[in-house]
Protein backbone atom coordinates (compact mmCIF):
# COMPACT_ATOMS: atom_id res chain seq x y z
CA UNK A 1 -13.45 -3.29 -32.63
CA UNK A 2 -15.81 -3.48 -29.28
CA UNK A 3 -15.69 -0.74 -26.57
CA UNK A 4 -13.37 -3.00 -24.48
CA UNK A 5 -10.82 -3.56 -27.18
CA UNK A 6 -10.39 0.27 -27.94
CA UNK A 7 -10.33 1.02 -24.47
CA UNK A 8 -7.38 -1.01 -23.32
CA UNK A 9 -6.02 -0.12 -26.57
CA UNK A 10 -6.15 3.12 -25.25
CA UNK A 11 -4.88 1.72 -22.05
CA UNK A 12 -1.53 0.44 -23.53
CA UNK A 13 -1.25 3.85 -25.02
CA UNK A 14 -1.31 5.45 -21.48
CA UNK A 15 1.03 3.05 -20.42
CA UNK A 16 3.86 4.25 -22.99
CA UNK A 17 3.51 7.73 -21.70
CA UNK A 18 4.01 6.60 -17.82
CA UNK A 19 7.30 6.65 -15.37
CA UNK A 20 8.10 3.42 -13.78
CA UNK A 21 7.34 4.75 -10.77
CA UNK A 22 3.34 5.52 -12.11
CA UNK A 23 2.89 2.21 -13.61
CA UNK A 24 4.11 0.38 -10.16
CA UNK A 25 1.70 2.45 -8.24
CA UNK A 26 -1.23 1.61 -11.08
CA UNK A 27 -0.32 -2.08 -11.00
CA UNK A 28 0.48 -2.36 -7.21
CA UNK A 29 -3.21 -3.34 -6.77
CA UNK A 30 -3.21 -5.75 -9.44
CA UNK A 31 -0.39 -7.39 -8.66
CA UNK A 32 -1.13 -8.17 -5.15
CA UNK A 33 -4.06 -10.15 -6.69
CA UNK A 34 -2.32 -11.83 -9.38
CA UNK A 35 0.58 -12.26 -6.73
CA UNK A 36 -2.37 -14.09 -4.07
CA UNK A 37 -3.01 -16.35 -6.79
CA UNK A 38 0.50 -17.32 -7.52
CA UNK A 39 1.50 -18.14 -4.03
CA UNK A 40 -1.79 -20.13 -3.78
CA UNK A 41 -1.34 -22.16 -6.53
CA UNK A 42 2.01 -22.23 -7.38
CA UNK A 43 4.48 -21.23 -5.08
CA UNK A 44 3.69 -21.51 -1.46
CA UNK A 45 3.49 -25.78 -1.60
CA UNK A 46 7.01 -25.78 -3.59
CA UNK A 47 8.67 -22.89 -0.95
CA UNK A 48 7.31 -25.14 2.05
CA UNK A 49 8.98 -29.01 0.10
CA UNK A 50 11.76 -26.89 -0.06
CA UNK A 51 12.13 -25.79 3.69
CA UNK A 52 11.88 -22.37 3.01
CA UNK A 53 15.27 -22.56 1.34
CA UNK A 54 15.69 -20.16 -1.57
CA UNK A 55 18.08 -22.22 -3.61
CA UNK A 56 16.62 -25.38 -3.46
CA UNK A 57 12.97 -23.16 -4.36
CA UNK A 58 14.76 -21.34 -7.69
CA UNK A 59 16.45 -24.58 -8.09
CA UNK A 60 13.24 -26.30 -8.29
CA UNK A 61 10.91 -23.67 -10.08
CA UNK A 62 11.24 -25.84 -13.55
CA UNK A 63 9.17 -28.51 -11.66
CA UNK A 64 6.27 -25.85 -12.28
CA UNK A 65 4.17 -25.12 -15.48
CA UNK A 66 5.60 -22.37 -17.92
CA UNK A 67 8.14 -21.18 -15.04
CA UNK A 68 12.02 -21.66 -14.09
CA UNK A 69 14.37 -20.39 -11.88
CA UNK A 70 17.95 -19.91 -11.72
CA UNK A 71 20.11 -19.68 -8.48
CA UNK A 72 22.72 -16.77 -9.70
CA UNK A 73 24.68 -16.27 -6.38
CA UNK A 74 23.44 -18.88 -3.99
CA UNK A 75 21.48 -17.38 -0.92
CA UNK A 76 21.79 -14.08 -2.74
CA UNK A 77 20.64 -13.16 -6.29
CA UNK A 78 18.20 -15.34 -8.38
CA UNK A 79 16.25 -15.12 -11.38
CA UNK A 80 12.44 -16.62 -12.17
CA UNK A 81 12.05 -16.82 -15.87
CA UNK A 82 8.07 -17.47 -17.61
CA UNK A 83 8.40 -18.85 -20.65
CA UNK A 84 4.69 -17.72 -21.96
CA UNK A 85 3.05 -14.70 -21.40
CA UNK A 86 -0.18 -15.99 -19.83
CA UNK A 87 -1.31 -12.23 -18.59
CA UNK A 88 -5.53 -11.48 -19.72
CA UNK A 89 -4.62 -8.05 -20.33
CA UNK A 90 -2.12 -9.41 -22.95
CA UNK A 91 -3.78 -12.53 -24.21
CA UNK A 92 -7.29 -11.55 -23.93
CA UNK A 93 -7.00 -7.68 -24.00
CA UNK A 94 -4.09 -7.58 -26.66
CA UNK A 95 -2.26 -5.09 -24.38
CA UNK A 96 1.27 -5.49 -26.54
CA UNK A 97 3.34 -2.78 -24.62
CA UNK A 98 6.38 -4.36 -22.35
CA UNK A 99 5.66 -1.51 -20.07
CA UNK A 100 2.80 -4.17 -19.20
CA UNK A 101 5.46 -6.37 -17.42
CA UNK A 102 5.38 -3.94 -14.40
CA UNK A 103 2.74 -5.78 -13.10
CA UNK A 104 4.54 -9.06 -12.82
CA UNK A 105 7.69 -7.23 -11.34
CA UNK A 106 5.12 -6.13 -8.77
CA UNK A 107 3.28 -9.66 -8.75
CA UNK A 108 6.89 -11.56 -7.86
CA UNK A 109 7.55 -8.66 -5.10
CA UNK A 110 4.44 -9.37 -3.42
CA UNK A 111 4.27 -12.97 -3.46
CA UNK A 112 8.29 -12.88 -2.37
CA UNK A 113 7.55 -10.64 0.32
CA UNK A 114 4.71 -13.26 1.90
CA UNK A 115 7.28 -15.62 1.76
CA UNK A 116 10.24 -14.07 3.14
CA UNK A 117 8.31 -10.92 4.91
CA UNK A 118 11.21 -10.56 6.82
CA UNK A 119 13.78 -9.90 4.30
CA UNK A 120 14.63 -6.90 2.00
CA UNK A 121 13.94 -8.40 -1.35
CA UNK A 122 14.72 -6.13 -5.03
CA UNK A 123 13.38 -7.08 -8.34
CA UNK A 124 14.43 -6.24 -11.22
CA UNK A 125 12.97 -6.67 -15.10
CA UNK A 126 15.71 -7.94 -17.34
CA UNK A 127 14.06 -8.82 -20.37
CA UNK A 128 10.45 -9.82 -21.36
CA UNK A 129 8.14 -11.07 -24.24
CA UNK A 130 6.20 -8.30 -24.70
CA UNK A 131 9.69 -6.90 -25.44
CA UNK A 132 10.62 -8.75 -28.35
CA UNK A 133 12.61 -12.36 -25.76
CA UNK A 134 11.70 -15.65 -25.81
CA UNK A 135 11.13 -15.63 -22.26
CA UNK A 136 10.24 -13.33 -19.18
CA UNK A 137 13.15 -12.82 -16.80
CA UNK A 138 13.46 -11.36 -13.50
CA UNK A 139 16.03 -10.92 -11.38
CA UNK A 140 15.88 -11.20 -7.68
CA UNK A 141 18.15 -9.86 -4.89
CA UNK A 142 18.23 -10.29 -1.04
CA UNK A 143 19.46 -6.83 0.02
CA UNK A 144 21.14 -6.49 3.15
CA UNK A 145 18.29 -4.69 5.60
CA UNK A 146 20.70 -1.96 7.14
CA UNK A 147 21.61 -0.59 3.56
CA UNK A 148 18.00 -1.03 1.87
């Protein structure tokens, strides 16, 4: 096993022993630049077709690779759902630990709040692979600003 491979091994081992609240502020960074790349490439082009309406946007998420999207309570609560785990600490790292997915809880909060910076958005992790699922899933919800 190379330096690298015990070291994020060790990594992973950290992140077992962490609060929610310590990984989000480890992985805020990250996120943001996993989050840039995501709005880039993916979802900025879809969230302008779709007139910057949220339902139509979860309702067309499938149309993208390894992602969907589920409109829950329409203009309210939705849920993005990635069907691979395509994360290089996972895949090329083998960090195992679902207390990995923080990062892409933070990702989908940045890239949602350069979309809709003027809204009070709340994600949530429901269930991911690194957990043991078939899929990723998030939920999202547009929180009313004067009770946030």
């Amino acid at each position: 096993m190379s330096f690298m491979e015990r070291w994020f091994q060790g990594f992973g081992e950290g992140l077992e022993k962490m609060s929610r609240e310590e990984r989000g502020r480890l992985f805020q960074g990250c996120a943001s630049m996993c989050g840039r790349d995501a709005l880039k490439y993916l979802y900025a082009d879809l969230y302008a077709e779709c007139d910057g309406n949220l339902d139509r946007f979860f309702g067309r998420l499938h149309e993208l690779k390894k992602v969907d999207g589920v409109v829950v309570i329409p203009g309210k609560e939705y849920e993005i759902h990635f069907l691979s785990c395509d994360c290089d600490l996972h895949t090329k790292m083998n960090v195992n630990t679902p207390k990995l997915c923080e990062c892409s809880r933070q990702s989908i909060t940045y890239w949602l709040g350069q979309l809709l910076p003027e809204e009070k958005i709340l994600v949530e992790e429901i269930e991911t692979i690194l957990g043991g699922h078939e899929r990723c899933r998030f939920r999202i919800t547009k929180k009313e600003k004067d009770l946030w």
